[in-house]
C-alpha atoms as a PDB file:
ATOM      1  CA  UNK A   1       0.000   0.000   0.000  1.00  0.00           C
ATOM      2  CA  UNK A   2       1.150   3.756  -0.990  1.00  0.00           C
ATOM      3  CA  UNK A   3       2.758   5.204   2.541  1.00  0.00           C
ATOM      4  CA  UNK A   4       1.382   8.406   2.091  1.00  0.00           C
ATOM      5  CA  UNK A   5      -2.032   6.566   1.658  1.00  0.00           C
ATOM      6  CA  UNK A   6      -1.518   4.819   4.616  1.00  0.00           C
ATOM      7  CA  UNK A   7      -0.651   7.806   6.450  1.00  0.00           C
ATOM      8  CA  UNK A   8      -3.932   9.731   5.355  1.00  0.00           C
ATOM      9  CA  UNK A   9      -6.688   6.851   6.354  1.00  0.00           C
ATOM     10  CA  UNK A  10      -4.974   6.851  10.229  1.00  0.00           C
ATOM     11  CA  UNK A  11      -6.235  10.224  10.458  1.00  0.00           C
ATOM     12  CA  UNK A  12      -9.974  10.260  11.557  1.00  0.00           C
ATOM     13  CA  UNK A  13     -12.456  12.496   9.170  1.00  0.00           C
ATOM     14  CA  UNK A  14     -13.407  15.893  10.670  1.00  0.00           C
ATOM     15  CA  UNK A  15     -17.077  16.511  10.091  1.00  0.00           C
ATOM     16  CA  UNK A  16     -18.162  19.100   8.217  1.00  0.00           C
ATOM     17  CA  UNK A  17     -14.360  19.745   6.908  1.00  0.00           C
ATOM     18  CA  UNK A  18     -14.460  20.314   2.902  1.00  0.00           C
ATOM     19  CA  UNK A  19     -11.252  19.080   0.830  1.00  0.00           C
ATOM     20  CA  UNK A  20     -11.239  21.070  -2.233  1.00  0.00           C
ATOM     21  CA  UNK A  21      -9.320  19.249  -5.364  1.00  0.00           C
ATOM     22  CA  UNK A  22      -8.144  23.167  -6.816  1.00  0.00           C
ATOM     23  CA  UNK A  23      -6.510  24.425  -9.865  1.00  0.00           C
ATOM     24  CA  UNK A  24      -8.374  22.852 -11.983  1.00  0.00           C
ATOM     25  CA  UNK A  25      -9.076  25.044 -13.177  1.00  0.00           C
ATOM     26  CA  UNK A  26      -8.078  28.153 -10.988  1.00  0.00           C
ATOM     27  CA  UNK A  27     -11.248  30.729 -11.940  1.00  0.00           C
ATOM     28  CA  UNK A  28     -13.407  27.336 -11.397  1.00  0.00           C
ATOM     29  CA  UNK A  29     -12.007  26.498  -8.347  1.00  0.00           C
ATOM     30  CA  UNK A  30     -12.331  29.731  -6.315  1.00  0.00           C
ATOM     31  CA  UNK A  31     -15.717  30.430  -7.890  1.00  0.00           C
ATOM     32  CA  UNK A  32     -16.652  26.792  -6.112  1.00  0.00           C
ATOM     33  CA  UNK A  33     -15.186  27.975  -3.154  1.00  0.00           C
ATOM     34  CA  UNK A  34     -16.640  31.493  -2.627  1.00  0.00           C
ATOM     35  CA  UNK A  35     -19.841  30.196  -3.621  1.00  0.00           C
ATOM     36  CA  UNK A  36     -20.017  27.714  -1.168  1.00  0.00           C
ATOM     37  CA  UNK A  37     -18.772  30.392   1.996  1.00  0.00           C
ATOM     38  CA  UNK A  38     -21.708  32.411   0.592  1.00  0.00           C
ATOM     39  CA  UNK A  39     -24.068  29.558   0.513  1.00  0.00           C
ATOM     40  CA  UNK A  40     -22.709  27.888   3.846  1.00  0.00           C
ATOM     41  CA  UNK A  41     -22.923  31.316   5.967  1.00  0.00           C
ATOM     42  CA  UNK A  42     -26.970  32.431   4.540  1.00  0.00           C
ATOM     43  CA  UNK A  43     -27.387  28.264   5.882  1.00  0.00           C
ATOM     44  CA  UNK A  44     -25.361  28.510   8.872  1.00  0.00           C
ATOM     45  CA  UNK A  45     -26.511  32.414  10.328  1.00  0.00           C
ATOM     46  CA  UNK A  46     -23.096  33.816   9.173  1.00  0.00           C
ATOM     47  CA  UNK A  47     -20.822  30.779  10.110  1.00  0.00           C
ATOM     48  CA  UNK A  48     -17.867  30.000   7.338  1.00  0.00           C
ATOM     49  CA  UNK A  49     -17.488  26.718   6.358  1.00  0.00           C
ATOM     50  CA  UNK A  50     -14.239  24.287   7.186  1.00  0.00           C
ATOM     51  CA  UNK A  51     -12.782  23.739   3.796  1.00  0.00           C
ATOM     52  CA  UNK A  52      -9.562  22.638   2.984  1.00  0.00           C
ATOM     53  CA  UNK A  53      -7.909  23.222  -0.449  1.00  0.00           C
ATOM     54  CA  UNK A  54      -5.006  21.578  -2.355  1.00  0.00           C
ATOM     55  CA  UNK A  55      -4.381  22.768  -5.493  1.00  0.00           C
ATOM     56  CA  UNK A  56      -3.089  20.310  -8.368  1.00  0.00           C
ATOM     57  CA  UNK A  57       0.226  21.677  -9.814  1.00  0.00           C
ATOM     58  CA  UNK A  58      -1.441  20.952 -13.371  1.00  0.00           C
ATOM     59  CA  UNK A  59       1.076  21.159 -16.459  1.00  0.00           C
ATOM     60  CA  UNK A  60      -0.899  23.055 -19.358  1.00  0.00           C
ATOM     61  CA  UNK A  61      -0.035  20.114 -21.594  1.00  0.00           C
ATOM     62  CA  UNK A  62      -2.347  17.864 -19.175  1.00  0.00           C
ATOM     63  CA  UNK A  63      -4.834  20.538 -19.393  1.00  0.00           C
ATOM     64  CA  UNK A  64      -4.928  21.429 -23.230  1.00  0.00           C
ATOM     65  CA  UNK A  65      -5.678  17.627 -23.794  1.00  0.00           C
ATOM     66  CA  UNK A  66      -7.727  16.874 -21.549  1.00  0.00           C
ATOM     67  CA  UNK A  67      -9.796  20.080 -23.572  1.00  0.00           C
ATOM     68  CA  UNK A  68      -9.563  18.885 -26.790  1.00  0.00           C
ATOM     69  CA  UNK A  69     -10.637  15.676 -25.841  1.00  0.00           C
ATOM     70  CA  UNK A  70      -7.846  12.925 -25.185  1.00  0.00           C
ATOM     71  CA  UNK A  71      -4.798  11.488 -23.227  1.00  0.00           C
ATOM     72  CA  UNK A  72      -2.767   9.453 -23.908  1.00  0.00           C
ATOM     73  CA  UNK A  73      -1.550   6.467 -21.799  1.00  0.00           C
ATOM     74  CA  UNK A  74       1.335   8.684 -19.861  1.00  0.00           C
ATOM     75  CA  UNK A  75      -1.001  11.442 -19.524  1.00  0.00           C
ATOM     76  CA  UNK A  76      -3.586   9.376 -17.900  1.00  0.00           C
ATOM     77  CA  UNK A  77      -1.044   8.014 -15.516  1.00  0.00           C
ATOM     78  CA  UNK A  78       0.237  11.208 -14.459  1.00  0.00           C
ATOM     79  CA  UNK A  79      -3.383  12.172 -14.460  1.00  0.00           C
ATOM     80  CA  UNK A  80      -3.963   9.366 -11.494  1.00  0.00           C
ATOM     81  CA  UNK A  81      -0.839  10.259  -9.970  1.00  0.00           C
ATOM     82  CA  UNK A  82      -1.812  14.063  -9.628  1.00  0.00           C
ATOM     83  CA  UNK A  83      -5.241  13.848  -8.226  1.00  0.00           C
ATOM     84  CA  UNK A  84      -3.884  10.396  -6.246  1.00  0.00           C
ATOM     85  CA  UNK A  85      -1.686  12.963  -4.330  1.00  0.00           C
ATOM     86  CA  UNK A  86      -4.325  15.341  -3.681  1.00  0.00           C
ATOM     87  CA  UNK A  87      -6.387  12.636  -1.740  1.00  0.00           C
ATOM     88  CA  UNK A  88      -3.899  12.027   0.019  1.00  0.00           C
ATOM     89  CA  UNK A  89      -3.352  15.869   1.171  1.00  0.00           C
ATOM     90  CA  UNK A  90      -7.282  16.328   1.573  1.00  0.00           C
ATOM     91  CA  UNK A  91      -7.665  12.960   3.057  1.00  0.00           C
ATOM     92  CA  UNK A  92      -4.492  13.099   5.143  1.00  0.00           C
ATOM     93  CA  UNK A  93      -5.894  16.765   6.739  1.00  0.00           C
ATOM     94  CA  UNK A  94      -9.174  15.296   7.960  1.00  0.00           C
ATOM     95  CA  UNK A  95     -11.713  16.154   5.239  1.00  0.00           C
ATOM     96  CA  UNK A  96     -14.629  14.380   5.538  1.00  0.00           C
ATOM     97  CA  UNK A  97     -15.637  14.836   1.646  1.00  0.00           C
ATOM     98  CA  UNK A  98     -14.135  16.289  -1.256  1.00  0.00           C
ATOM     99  CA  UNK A  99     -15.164  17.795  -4.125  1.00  0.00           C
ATOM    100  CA  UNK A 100     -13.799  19.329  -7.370  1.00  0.00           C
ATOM    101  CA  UNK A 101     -14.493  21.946  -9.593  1.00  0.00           C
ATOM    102  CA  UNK A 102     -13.811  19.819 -13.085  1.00  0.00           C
ATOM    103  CA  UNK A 103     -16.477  18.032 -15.325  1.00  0.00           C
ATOM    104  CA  UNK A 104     -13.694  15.789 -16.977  1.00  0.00           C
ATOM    105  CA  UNK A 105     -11.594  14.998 -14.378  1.00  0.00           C
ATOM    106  CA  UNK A 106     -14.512  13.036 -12.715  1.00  0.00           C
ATOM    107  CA  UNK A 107     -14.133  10.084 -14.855  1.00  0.00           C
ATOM    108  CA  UNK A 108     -10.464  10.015 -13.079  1.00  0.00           C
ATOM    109  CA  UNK A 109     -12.073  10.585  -9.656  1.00  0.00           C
ATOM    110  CA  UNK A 110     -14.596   8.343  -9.263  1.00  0.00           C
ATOM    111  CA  UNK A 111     -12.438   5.223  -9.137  1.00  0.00           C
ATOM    112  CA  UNK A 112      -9.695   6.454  -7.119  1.00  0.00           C
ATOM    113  CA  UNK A 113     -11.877   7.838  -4.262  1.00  0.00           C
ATOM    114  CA  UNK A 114     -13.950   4.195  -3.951  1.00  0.00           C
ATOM    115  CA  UNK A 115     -11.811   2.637  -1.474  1.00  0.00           C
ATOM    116  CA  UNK A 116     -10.973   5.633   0.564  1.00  0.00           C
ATOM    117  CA  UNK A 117     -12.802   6.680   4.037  1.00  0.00           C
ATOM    118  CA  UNK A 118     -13.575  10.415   2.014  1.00  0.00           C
ATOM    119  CA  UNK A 119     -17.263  11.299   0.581  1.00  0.00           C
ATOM    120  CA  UNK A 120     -17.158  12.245  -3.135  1.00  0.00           C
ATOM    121  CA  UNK A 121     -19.898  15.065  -3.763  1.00  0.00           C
ATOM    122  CA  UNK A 122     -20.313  14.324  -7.740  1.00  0.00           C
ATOM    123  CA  UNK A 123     -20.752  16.848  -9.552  1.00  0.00           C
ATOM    124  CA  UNK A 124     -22.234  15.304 -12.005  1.00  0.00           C
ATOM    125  CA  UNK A 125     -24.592  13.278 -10.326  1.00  0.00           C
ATOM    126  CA  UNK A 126     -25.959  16.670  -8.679  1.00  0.00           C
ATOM    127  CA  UNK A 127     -26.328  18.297 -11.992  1.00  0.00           C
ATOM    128  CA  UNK A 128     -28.466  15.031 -13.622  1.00  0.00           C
ATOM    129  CA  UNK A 129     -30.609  15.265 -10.111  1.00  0.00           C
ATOM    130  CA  UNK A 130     -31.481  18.754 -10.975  1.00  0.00           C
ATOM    131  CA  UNK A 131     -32.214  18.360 -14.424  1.00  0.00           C
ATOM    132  CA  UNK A 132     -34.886  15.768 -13.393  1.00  0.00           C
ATOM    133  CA  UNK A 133     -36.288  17.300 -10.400  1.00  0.00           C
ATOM    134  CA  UNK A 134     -36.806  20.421 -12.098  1.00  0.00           C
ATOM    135  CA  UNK A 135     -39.060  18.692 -14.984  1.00  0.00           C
ATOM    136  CA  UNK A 136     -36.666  18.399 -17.990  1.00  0.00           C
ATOM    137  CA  UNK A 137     -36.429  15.700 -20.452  1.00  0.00           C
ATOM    138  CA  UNK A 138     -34.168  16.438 -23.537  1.00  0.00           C
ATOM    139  CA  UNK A 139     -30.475  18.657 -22.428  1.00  0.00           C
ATOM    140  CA  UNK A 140     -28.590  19.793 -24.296  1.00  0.00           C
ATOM    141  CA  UNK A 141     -25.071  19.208 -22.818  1.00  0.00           C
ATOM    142  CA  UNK A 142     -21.877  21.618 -23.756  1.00  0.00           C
ATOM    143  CA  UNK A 143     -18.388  20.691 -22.326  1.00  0.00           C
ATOM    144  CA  UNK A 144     -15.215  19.623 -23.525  1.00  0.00           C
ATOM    145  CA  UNK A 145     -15.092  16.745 -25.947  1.00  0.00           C
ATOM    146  CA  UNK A 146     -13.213  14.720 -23.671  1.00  0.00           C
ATOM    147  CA  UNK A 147     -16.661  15.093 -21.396  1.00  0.00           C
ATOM    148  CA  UNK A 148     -18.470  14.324 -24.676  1.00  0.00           C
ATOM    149  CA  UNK A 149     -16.549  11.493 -25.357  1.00  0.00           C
ATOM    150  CA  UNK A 150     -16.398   9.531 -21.644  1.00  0.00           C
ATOM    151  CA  UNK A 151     -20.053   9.321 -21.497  1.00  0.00           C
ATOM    152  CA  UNK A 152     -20.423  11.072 -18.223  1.00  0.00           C
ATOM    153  CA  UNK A 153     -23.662  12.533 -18.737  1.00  0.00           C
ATOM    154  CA  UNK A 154     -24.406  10.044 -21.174  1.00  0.00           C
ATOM    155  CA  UNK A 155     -23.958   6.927 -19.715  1.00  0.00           C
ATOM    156  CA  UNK A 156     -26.018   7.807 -16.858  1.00  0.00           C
ATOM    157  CA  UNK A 157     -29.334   9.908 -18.358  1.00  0.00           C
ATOM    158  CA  UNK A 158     -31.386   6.836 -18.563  1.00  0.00           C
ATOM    159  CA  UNK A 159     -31.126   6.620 -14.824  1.00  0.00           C
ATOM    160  CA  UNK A 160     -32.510  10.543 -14.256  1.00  0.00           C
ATOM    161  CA  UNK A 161     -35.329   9.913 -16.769  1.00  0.00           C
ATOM    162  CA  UNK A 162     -33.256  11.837 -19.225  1.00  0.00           C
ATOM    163  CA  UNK A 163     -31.738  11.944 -22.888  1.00  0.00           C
ATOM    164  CA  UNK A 164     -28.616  13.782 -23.012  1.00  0.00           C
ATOM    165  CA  UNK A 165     -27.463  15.216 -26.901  1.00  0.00           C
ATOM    166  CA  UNK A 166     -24.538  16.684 -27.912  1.00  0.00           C
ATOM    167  CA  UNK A 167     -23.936  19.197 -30.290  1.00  0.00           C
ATOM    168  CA  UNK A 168     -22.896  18.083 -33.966  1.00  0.00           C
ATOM    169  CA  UNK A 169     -18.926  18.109 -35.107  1.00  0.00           C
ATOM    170  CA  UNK A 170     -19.202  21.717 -36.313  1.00  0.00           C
ATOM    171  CA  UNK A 171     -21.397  22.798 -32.753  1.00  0.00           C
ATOM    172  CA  UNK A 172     -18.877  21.059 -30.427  1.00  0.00           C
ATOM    173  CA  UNK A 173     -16.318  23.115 -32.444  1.00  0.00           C
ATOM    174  CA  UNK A 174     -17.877  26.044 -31.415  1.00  0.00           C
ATOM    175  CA  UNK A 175     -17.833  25.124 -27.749  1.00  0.00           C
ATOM    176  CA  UNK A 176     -14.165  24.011 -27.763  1.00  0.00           C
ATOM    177  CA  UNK A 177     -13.424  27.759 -28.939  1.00  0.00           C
ATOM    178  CA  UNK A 178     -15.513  29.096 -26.628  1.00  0.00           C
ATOM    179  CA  UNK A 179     -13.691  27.277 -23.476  1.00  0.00           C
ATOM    180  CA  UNK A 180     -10.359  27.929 -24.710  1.00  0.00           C
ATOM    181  CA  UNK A 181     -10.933  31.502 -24.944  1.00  0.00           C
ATOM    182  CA  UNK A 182     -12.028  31.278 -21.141  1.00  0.00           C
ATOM    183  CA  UNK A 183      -9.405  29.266 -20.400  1.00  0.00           C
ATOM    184  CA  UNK A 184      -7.130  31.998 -21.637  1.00  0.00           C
ATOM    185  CA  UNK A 185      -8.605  34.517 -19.425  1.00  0.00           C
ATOM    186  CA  UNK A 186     -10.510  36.626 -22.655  1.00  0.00           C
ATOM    187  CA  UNK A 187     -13.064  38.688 -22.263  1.00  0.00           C
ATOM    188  CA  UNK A 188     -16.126  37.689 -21.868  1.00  0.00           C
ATOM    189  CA  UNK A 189     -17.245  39.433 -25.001  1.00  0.00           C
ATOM    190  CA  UNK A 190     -16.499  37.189 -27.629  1.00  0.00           C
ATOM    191  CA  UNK A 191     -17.250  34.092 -26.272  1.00  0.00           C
ATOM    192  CA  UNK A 192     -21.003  35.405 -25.328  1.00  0.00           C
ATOM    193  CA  UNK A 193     -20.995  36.426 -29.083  1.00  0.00           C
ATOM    194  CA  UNK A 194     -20.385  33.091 -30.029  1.00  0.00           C
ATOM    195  CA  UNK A 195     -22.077  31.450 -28.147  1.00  0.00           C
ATOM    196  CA  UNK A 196     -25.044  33.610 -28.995  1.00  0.00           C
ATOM    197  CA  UNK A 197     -24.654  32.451 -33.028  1.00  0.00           C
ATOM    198  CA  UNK A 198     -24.494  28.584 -32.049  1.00  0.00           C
ATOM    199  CA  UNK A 199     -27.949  29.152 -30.014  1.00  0.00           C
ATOM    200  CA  UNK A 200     -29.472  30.029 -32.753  1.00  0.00           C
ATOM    201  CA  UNK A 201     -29.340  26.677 -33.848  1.00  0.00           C
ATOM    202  CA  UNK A 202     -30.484  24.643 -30.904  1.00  0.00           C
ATOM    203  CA  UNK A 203     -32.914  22.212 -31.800  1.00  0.00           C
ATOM    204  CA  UNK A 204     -36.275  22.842 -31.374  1.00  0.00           C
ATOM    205  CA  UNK A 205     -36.867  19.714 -28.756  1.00  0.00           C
ATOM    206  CA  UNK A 206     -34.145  20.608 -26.553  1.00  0.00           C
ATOM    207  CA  UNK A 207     -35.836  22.063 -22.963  1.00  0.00           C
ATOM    208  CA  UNK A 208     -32.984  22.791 -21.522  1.00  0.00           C
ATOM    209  CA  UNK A 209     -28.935  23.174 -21.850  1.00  0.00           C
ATOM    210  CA  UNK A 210     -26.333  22.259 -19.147  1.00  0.00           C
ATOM    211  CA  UNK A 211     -22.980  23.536 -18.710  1.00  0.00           C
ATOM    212  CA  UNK A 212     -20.917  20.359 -18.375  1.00  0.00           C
ATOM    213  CA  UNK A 213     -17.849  22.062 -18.206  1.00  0.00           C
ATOM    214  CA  UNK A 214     -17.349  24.831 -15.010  1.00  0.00           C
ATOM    215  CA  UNK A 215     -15.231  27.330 -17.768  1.00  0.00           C
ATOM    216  CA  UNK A 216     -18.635  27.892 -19.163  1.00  0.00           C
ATOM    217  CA  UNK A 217     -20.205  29.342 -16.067  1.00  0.00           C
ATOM    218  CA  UNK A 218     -18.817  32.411 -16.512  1.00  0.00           C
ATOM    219  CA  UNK A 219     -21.582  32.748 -19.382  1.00  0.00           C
ATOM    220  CA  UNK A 220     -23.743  31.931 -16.696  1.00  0.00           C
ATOM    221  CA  UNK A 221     -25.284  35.699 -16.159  1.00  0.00           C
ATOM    222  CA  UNK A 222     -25.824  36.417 -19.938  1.00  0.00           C
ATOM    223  CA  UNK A 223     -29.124  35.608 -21.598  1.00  0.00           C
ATOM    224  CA  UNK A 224     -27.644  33.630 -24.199  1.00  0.00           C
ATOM    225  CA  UNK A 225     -30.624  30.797 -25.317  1.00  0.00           C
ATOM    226  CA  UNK A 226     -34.095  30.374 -25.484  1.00  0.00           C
ATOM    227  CA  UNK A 227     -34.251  27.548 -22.765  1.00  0.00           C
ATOM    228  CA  UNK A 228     -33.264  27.117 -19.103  1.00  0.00           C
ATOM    229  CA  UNK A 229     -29.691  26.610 -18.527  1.00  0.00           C
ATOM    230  CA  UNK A 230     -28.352  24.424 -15.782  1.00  0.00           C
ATOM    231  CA  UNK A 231     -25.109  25.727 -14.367  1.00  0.00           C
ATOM    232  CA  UNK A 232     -23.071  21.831 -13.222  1.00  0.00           C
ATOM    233  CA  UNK A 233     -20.964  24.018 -10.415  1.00  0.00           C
ATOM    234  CA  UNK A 234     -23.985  25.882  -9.356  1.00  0.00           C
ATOM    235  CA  UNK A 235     -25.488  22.277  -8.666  1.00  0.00           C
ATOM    236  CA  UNK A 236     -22.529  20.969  -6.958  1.00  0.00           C
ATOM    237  CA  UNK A 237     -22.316  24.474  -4.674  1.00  0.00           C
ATOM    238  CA  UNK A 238     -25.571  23.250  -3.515  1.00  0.00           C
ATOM    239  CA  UNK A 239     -24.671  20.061  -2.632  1.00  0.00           C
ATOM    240  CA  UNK A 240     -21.413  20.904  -0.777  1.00  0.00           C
ATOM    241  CA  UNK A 241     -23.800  23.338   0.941  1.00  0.00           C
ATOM    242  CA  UNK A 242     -26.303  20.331   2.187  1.00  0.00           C
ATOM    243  CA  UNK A 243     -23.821  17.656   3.190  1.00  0.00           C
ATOM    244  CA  UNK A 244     -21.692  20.113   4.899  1.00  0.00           C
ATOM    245  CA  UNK A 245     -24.430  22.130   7.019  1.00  0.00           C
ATOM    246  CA  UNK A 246     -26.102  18.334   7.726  1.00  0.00           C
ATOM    247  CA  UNK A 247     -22.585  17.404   8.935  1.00  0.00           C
ATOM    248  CA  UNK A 248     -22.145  20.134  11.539  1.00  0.00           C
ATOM    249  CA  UNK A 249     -25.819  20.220  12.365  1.00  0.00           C
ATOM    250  CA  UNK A 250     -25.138  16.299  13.674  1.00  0.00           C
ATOM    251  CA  UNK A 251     -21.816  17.009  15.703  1.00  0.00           C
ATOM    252  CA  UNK A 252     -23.018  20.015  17.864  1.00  0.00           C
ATOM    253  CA  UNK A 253     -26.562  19.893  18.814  1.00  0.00           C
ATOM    254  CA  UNK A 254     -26.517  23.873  19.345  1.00  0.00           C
ATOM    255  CA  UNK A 255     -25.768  24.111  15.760  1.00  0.00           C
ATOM    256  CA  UNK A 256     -28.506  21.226  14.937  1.00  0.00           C
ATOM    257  CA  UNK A 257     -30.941  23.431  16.501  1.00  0.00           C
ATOM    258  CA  UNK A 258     -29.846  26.303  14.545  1.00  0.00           C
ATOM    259  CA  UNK A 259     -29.670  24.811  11.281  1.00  0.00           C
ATOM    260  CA  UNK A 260     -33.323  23.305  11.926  1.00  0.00           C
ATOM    261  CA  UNK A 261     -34.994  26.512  12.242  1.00  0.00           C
ATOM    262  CA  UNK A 262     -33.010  27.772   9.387  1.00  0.00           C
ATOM    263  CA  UNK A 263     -34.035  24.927   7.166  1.00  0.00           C
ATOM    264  CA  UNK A 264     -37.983  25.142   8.387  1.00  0.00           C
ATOM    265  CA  UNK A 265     -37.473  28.771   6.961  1.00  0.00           C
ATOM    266  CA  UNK A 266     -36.102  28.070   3.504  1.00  0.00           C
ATOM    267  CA  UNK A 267     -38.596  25.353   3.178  1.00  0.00           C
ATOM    268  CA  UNK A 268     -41.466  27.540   4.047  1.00  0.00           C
ATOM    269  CA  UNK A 269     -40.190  29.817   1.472  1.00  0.00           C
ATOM    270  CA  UNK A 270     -39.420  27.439  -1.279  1.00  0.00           C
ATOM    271  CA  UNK A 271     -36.125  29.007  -1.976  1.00  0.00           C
ATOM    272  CA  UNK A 272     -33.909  25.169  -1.598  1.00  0.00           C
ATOM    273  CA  UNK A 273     -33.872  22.322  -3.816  1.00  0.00           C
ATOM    274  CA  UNK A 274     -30.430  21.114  -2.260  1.00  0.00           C
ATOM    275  CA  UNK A 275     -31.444  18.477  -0.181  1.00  0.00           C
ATOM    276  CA  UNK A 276     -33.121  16.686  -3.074  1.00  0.00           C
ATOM    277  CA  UNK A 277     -29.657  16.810  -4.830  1.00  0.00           C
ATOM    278  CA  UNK A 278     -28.025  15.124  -2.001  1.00  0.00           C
ATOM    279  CA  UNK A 279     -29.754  12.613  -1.638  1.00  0.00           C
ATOM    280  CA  UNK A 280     -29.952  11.405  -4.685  1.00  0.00           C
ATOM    281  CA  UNK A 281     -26.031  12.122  -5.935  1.00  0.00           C
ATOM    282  CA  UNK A 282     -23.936   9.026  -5.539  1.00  0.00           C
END
């Protein structure tokens, strides 16, 4: 067994403590995390949240292929290796869960996290949940074709009720530009513009269009197509939000108490669909 592996299951998981995979990408990352303070403190009556982050010393080379939509065999092994170590860190530090701010890299993730004492919160998993549970049918997904190609959303839409399409060769070129122009820290501008043409050709079945890549949220504020668009980091904010409050809430009844009334008052006002995501991301 890996030593440093060894050395991060002896420690016992702190609850409520958040182990952030970061730097992948950097704008994604500490969009997650200042998301989730805001979310955590409107939960928690002003509390911040325990997070821990380690950020992936990612070589652009890994990153620009993983974009356009392959790796080869070294790649993926340095792939493991690289988000390996990060367990480790997060794991080693006392995080009860861990989440990261990368469609893609999930398909890396999942495996490695299965026989570790750590909670994945699955991005993708809470972004199918909300698609269902808010009524839609046929998405639309835009990410990188490396998402496109692994089948994440894919695979999985039959199990939400849903049928995930993807945009034809000349579309997904589109949305490759798009990323890598927000990958390269450009104004907003063009991309919207861009983006704007390409809606214009949505299909007319289509009810609504996810973001399966967190570069994209940054279009997230401009009214850009004709149909609801689901936001895969706003989703996983939420559920970071949940499992984290719930976590607290159980260790320290005078925080239980306090996050009660403060969930009878979002419920009563209708405003929270996170605990539905929860519980039904894997």
């Amino acid at each position: 067994m890996n030593k440093s592996l060894k050395s991060a299951s002896a420690v016992q998981p702190t609850p409520g403590r958040f182990g952030l995979i970061g730097g992948v990408g950097p704008d994604a990352s500490s969009d997650l995390y200042m998301r989730v303070v805001a979310a955590y403190q409107a939960r928690m009556r002003g509390a911040y949240p325990d997070v821990v982050m380690h950020s992936i010393p990612l070589p652009s080379r890994l990153e620009q292929a993983f974009v356009r939509g392959y790796f080869d065999a070294a790649e993926e092994t340095e792939v493991d290796r690289l988000l390996t170590q990060s367990l480790d860190v997060l794991e080693g530090s006392g995080a009860s869960c861990v989440g990261l701010a990368c469609n893609t890299l999930h398909t890396y993730l999942r495996p490695l996290v299965r026989n570790r004492g750590i909670e994945l919160l699955d991005m993708v998993d809470a972004a199918l949940c909300r698609l269902r549970d808010s009524g839609h049918r046929r998405v639309l997904l835009l990410a990188t074709a490396a998402t496109v190609r692994s089948g994440l959303y894919s695979d999985r839409a039959d199990e939400f009720g849903l049928e995930i399409v993807t945009p034809d060769e000349a579309g997904q070129d589109v949305v490759q530009t798009v990323i890598m122009d927000l990958l390269r820290f450009a104004k907003p501008d063009g991309p919207v513009a861009a983006m704007r043409e390409f809606a214009a050709t949505l299909p007319a079945d289509v009810d609504a269009v996810l973001y399966g890549c967190t570069d994209l949220t940054a279009l997230r504020d401009h009214d850009i197509f004709a149909v609801p668009v689901v936001d895969s980091l706003s989703c996983l904010t939420d559920v970071c939000v949940d499992f984290l409050s719930r976590e607290v809430a159980a260790a320290t009844p005078e925080t239980a108490a306090a996050a009660a009334f403060e969930s009878r008052s979002t419920d009563a006002s209708g405003a929270s669909d996170s605990a539905n995501l929860v519980a039904h991301s894997g």
